[in-house]
PDB file of N, CA and C in Angstrom:
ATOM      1  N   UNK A   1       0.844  -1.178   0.000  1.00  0.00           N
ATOM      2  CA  UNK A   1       0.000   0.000   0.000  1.00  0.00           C
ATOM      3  C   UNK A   1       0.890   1.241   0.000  1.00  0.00           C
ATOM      4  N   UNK A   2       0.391   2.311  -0.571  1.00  0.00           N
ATOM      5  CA  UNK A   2       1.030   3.599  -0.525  1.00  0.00           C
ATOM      6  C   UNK A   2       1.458   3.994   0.632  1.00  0.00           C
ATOM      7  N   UNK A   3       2.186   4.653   0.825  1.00  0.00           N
ATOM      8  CA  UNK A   3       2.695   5.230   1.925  1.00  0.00           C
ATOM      9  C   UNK A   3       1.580   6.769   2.546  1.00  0.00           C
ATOM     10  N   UNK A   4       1.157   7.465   1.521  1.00  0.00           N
ATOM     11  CA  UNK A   4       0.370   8.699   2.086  1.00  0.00           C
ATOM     12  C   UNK A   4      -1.088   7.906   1.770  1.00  0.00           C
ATOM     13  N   UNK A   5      -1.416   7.014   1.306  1.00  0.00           N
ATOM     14  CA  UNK A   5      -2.485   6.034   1.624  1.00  0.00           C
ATOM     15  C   UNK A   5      -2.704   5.282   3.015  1.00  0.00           C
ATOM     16  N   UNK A   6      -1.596   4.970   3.273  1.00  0.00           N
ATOM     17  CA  UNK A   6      -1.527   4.636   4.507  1.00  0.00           C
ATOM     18  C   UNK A   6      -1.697   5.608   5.912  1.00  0.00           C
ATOM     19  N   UNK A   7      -0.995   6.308   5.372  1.00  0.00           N
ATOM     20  CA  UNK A   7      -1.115   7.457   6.663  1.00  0.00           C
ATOM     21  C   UNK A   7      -3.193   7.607   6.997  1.00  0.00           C
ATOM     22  N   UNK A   8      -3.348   8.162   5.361  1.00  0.00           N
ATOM     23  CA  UNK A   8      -4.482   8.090   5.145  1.00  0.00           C
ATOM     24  C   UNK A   8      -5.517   7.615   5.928  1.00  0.00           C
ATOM     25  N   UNK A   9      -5.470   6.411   6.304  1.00  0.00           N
ATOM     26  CA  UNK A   9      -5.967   4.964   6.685  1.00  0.00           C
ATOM     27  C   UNK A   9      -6.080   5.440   7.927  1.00  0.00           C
ATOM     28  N   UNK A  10      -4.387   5.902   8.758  1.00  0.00           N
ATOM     29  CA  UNK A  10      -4.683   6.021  10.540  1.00  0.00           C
ATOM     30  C   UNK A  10      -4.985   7.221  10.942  1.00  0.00           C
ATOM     31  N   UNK A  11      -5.057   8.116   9.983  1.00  0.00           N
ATOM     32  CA  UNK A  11      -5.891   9.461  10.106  1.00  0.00           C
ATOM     33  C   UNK A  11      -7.053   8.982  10.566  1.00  0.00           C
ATOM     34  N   UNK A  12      -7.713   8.709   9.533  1.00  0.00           N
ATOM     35  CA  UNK A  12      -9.614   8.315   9.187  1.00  0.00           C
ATOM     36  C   UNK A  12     -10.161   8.650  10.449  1.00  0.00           C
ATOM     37  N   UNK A  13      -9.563   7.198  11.623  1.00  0.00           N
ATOM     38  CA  UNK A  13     -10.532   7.030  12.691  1.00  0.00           C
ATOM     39  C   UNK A  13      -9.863   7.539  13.834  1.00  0.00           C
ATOM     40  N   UNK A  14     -10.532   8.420  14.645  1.00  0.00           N
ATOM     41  CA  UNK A  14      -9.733   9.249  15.683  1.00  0.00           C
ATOM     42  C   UNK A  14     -10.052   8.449  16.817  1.00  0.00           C
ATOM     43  N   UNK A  15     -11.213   7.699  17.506  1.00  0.00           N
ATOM     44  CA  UNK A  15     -11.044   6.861  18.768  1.00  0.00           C
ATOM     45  C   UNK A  15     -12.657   6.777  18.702  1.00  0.00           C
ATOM     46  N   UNK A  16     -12.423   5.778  19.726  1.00  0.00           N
ATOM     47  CA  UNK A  16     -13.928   4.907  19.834  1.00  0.00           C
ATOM     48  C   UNK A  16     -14.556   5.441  20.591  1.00  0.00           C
ATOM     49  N   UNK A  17     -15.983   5.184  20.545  1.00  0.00           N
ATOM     50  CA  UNK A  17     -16.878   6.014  21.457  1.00  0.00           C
ATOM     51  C   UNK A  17     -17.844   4.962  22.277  1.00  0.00           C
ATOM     52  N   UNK A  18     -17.394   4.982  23.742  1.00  0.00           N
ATOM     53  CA  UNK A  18     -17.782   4.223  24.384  1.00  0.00           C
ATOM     54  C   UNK A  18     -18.808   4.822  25.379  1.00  0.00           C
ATOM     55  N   UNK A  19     -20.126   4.365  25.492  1.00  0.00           N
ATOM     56  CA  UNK A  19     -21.195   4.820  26.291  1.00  0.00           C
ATOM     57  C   UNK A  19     -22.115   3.639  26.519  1.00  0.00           C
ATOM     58  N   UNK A  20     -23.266   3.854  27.068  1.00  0.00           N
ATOM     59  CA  UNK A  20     -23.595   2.902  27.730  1.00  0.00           C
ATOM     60  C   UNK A  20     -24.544   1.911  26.337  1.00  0.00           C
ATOM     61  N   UNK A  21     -24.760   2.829  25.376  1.00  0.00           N
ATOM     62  CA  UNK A  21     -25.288   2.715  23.931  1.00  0.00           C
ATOM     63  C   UNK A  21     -24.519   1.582  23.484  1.00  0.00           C
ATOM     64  N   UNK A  22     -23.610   2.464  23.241  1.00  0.00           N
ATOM     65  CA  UNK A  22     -22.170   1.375  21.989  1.00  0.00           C
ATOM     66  C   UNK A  22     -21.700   0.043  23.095  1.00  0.00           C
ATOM     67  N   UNK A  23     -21.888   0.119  23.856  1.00  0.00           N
ATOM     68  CA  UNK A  23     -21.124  -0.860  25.377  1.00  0.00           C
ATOM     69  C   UNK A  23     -22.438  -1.972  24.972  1.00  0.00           C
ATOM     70  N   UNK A  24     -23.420  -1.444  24.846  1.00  0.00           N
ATOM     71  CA  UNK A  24     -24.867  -3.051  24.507  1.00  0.00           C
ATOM     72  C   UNK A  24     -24.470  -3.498  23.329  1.00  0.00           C
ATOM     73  N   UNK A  25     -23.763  -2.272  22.102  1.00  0.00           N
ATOM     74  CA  UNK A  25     -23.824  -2.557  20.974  1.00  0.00           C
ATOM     75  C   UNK A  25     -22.746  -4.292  20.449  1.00  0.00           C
ATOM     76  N   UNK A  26     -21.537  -3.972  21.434  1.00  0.00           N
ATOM     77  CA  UNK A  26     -20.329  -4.721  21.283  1.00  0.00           C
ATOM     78  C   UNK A  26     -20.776  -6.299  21.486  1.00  0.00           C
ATOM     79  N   UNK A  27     -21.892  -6.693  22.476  1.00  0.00           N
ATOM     80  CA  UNK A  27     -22.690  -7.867  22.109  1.00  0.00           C
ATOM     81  C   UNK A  27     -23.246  -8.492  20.744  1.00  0.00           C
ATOM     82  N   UNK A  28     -23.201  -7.768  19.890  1.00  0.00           N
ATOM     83  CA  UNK A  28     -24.072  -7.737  18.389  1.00  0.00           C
ATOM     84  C   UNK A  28     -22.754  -7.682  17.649  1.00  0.00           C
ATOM     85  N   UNK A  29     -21.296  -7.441  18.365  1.00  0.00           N
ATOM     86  CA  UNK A  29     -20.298  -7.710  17.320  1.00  0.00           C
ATOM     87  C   UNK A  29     -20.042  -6.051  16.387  1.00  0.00           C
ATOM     88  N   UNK A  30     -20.359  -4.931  17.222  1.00  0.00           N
ATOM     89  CA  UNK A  30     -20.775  -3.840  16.626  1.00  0.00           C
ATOM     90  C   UNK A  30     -19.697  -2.917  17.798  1.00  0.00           C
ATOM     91  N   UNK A  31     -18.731  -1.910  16.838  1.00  0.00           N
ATOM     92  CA  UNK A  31     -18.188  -0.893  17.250  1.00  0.00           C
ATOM     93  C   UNK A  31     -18.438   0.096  16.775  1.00  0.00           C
ATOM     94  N   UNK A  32     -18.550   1.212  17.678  1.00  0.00           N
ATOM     95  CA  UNK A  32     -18.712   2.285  17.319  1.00  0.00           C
ATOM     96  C   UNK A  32     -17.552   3.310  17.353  1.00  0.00           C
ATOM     97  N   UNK A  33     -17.330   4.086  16.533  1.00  0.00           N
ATOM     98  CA  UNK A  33     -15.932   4.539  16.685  1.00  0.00           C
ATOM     99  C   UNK A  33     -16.474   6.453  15.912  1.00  0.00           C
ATOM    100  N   UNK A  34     -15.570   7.475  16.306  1.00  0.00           N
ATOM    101  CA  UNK A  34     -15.593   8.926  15.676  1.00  0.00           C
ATOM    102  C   UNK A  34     -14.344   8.817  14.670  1.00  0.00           C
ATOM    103  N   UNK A  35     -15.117   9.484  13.550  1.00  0.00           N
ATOM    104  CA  UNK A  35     -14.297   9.149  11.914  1.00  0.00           C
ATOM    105  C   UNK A  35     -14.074  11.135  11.505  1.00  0.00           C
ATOM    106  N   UNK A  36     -13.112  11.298  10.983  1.00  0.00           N
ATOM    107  CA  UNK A  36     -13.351  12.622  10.001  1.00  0.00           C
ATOM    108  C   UNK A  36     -14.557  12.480   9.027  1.00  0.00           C
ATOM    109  N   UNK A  37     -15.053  13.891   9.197  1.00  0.00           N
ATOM    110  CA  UNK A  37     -16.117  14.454   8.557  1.00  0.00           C
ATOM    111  C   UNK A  37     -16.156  13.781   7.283  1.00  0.00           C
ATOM    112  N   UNK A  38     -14.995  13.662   6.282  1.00  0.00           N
ATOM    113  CA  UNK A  38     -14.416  13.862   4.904  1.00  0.00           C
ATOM    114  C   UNK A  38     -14.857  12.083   4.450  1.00  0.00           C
ATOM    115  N   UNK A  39     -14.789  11.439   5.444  1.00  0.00           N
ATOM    116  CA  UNK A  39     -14.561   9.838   5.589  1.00  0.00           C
ATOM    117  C   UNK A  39     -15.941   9.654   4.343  1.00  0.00           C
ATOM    118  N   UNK A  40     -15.667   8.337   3.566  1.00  0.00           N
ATOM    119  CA  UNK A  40     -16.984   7.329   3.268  1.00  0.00           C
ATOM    120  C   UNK A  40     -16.848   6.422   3.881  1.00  0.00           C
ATOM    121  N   UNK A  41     -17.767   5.546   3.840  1.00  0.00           N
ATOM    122  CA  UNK A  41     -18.109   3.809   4.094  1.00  0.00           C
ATOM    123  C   UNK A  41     -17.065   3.039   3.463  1.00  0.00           C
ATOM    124  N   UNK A  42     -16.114   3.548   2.644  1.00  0.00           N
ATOM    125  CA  UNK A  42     -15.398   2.532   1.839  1.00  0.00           C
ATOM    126  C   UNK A  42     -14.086   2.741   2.410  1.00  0.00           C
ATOM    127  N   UNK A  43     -14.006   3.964   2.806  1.00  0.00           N
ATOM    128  CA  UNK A  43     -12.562   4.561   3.252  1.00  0.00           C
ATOM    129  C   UNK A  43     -12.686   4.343   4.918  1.00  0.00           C
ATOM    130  N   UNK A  44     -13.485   4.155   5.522  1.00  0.00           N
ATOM    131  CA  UNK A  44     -13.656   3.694   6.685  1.00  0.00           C
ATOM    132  C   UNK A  44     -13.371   1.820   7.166  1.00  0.00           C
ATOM    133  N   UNK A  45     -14.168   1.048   5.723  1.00  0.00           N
ATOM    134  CA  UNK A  45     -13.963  -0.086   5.945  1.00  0.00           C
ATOM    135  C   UNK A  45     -12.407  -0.651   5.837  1.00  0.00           C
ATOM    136  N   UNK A  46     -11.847   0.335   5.089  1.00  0.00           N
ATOM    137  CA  UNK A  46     -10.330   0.005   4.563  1.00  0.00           C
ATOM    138  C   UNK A  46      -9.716   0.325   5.575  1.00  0.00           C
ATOM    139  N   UNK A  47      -9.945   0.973   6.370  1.00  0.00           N
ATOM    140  CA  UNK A  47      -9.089   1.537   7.707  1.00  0.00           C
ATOM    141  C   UNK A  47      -9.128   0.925   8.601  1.00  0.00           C
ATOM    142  N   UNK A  48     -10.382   1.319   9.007  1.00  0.00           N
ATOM    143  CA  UNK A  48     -10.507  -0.844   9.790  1.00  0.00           C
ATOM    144  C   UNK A  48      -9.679  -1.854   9.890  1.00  0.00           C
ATOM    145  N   UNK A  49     -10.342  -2.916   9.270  1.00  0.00           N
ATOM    146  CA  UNK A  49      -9.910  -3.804   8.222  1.00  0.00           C
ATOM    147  C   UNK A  49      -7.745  -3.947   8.450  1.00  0.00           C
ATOM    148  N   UNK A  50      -7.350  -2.378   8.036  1.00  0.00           N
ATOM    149  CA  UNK A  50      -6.338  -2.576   8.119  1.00  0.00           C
ATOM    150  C   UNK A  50      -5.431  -2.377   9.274  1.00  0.00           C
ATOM    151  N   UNK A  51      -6.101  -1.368  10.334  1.00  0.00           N
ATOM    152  CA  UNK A  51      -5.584  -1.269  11.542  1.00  0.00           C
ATOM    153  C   UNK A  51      -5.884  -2.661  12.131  1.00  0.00           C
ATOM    154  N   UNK A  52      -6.993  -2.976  12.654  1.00  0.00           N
ATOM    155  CA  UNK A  52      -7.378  -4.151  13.504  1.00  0.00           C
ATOM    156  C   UNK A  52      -7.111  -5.186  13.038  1.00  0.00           C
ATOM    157  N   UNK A  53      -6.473  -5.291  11.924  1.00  0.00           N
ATOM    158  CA  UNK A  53      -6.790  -6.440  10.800  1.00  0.00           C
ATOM    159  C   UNK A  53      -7.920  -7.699  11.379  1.00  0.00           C
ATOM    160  N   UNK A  54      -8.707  -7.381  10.430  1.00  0.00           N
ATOM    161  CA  UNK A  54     -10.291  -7.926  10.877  1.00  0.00           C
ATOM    162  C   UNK A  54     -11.188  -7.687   9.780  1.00  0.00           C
ATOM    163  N   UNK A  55     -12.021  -8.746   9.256  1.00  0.00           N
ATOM    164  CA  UNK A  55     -13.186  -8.488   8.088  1.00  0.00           C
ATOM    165  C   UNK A  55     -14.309  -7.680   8.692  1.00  0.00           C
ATOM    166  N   UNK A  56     -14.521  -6.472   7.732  1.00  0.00           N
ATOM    167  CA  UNK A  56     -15.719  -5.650   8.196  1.00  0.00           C
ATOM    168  C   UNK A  56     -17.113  -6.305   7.313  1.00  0.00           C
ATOM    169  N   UNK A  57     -18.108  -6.383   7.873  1.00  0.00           N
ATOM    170  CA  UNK A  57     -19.433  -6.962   6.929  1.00  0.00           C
ATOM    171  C   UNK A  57     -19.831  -5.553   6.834  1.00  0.00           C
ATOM    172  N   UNK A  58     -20.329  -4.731   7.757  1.00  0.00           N
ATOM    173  CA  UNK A  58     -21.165  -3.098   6.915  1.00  0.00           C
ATOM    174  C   UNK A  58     -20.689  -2.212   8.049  1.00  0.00           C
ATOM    175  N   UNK A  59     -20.632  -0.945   7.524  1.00  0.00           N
ATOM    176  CA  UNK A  59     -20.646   0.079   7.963  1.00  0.00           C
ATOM    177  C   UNK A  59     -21.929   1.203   7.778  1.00  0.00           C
ATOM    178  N   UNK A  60     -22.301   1.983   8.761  1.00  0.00           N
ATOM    179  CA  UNK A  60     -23.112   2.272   9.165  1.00  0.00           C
ATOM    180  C   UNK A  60     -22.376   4.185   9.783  1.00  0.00           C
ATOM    181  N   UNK A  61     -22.815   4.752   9.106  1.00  0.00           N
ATOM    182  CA  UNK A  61     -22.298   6.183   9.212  1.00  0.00           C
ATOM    183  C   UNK A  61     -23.140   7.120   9.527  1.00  0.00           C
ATOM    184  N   UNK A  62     -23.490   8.458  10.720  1.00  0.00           N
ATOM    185  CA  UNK A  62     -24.000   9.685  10.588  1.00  0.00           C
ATOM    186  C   UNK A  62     -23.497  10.952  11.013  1.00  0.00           C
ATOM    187  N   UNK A  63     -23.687  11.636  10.674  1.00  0.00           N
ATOM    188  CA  UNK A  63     -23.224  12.924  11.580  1.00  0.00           C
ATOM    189  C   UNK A  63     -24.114  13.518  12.652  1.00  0.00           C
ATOM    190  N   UNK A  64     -23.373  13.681  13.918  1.00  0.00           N
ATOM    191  CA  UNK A  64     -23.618  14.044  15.019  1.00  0.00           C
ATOM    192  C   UNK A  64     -24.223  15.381  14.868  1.00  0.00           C
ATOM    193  N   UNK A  65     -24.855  16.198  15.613  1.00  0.00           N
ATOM    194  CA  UNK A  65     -24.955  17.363  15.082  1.00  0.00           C
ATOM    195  C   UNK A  65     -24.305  18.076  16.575  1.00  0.00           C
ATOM    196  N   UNK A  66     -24.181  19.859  16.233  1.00  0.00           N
ATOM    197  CA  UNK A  66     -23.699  20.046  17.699  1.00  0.00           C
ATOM    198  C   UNK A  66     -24.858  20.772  18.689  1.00  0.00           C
ATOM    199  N   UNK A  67     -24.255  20.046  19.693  1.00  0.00           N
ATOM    200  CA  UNK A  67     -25.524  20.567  20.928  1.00  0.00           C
ATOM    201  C   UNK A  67     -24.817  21.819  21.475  1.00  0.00           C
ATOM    202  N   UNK A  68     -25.925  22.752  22.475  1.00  0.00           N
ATOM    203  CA  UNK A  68     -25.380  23.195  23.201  1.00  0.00           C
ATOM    204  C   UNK A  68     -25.115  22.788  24.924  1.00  0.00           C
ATOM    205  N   UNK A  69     -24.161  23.559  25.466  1.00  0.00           N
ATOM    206  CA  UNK A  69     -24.085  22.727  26.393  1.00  0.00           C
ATOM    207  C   UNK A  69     -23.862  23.701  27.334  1.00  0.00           C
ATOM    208  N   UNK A  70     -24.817  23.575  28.680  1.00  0.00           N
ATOM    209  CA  UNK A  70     -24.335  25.136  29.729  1.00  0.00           C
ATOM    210  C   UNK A  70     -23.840  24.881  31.041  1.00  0.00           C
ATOM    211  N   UNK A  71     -22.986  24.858  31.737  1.00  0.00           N
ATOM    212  CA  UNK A  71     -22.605  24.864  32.962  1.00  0.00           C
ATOM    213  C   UNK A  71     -22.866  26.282  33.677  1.00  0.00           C
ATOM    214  N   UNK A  72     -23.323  26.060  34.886  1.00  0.00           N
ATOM    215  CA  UNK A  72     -23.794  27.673  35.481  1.00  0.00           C
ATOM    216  C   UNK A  72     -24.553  28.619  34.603  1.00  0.00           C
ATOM    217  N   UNK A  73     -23.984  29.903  34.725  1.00  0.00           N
ATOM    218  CA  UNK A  73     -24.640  30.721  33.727  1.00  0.00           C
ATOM    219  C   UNK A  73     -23.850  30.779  32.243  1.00  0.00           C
ATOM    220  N   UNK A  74     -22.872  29.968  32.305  1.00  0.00           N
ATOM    221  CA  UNK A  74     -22.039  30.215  30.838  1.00  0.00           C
ATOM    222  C   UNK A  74     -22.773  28.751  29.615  1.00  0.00           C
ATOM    223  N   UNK A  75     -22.968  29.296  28.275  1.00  0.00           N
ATOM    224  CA  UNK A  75     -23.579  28.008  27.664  1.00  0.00           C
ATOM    225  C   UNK A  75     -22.190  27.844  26.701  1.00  0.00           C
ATOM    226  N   UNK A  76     -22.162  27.030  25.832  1.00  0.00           N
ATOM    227  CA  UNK A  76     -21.398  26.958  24.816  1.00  0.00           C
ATOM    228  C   UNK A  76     -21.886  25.783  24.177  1.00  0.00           C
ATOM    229  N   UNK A  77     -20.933  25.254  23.126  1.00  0.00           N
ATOM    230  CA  UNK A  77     -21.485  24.515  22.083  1.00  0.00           C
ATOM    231  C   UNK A  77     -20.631  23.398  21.760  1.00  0.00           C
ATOM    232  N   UNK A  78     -21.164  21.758  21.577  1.00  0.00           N
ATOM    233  CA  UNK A  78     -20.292  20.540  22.234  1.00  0.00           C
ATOM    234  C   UNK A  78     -19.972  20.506  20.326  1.00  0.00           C
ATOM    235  N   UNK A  79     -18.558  20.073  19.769  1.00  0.00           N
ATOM    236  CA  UNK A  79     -18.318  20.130  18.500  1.00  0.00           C
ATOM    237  C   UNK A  79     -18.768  18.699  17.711  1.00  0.00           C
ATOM    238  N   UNK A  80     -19.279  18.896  16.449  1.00  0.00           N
ATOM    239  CA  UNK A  80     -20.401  17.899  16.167  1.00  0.00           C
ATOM    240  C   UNK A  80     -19.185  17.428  15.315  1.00  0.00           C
ATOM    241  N   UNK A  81     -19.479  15.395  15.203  1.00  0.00           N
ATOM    242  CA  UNK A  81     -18.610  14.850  14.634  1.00  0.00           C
ATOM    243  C   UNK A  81     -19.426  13.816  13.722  1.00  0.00           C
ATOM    244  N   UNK A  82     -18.672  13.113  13.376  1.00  0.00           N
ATOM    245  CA  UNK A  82     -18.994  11.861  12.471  1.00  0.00           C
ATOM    246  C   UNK A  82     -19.223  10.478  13.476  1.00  0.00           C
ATOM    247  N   UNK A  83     -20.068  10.146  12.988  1.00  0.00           N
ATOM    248  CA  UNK A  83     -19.959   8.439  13.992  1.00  0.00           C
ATOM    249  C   UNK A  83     -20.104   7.236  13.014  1.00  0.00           C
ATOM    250  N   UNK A  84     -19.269   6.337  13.411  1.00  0.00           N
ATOM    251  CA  UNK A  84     -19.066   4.939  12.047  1.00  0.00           C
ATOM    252  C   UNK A  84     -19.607   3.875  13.453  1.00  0.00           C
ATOM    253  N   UNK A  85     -20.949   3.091  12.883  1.00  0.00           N
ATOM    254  CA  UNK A  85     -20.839   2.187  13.487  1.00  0.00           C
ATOM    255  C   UNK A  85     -20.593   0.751  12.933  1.00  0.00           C
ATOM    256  N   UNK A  86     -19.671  -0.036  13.177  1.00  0.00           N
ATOM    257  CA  UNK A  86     -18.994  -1.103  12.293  1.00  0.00           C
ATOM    258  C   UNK A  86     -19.450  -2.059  12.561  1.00  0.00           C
ATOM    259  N   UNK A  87     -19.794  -3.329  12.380  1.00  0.00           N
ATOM    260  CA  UNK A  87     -20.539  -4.722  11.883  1.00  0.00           C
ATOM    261  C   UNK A  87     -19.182  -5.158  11.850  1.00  0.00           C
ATOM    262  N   UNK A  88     -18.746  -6.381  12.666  1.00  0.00           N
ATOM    263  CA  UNK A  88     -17.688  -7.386  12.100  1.00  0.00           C
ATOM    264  C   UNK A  88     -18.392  -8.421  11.852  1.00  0.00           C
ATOM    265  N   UNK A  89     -17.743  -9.264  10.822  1.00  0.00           N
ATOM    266  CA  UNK A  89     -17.946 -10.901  10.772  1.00  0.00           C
ATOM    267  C   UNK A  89     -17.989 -11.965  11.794  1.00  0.00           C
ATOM    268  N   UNK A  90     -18.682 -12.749  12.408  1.00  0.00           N
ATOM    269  CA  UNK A  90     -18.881 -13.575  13.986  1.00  0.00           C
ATOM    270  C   UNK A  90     -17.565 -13.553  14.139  1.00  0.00           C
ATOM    271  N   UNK A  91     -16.290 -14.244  13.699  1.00  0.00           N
ATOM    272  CA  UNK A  91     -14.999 -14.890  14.008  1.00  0.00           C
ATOM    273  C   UNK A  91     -13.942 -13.790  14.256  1.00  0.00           C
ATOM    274  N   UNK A  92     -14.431 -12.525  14.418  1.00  0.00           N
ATOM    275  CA  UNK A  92     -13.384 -11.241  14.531  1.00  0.00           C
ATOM    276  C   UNK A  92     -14.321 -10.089  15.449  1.00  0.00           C
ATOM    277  N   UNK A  93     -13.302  -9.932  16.802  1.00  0.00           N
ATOM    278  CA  UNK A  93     -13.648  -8.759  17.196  1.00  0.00           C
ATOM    279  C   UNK A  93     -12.430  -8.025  17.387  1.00  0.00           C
ATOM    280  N   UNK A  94     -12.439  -6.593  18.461  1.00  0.00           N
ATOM    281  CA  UNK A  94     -11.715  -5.896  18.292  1.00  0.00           C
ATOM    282  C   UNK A  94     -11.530  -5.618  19.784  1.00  0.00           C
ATOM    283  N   UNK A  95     -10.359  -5.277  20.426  1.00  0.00           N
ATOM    284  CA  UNK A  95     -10.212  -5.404  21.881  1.00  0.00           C
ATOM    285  C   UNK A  95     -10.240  -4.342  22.414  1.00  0.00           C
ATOM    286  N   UNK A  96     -10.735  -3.386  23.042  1.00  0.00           N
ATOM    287  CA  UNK A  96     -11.254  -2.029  22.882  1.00  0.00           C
ATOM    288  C   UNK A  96     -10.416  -1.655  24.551  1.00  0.00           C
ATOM    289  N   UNK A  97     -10.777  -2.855  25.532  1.00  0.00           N
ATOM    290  CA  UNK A  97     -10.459  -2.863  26.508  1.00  0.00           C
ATOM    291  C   UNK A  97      -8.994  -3.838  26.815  1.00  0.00           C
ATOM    292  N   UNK A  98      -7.953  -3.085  26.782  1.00  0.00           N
ATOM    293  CA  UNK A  98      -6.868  -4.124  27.109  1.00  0.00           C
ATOM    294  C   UNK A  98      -6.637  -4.525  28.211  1.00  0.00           C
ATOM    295  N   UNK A  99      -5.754  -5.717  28.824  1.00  0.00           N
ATOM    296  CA  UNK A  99      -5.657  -5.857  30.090  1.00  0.00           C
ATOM    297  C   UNK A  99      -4.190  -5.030  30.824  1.00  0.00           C
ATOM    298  N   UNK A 100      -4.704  -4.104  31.212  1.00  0.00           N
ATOM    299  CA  UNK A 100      -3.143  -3.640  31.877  1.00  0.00           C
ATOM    300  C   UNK A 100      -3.672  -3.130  33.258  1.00  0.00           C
TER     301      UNK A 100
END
């Protein structure tokens, strides 16, 4: 693979998004992870795939939108992202939680 293809690849996905949502999801063989805006379904599965090395079956993509958000009297605004939620094949997961 290319070299600025590659880079490419560990750009894509910036880190997983773990809540009490995506935490039921990982039973179903399903990660959820925050992708650049710019990302498709195809350029997501390739990134995958090649970091975790692991078969992706579908990807599943939306954009977040941004909320606001107020502590005390100050409000501000939470920055809206991309969310990939990934489908593996039964025989491949991904270890989200290491043991250390």
């Amino acid at each position: 693979m290319h070299k600025t293809r590659t880079r490419f690849l560990l750009d894509l996905i910036k880190y997983p998004i773990i809540t009490d949502k995506t935490t039921k999801l990982l039973e179903d063989n399903q990660y959820s992870f925050a992708i650049e805006r710019k990302a498709n379904k195809l350029d997501v599965k390739q990134s995958i795939e090649y970091i975790f090395d692991v078969r992706v079956k579908k990807v599943n993509t939306c954009n977040i939108p941004t909320k606001t958000k107020s502590v005390g009297r100050f409000t501000g605004k939470k920055a809206s992202y991309k969310k990939a939620i990934i489908t593996l094949h039964d025989n491949y997961s991904i270890n989200l939680f290491p043991d250390n």
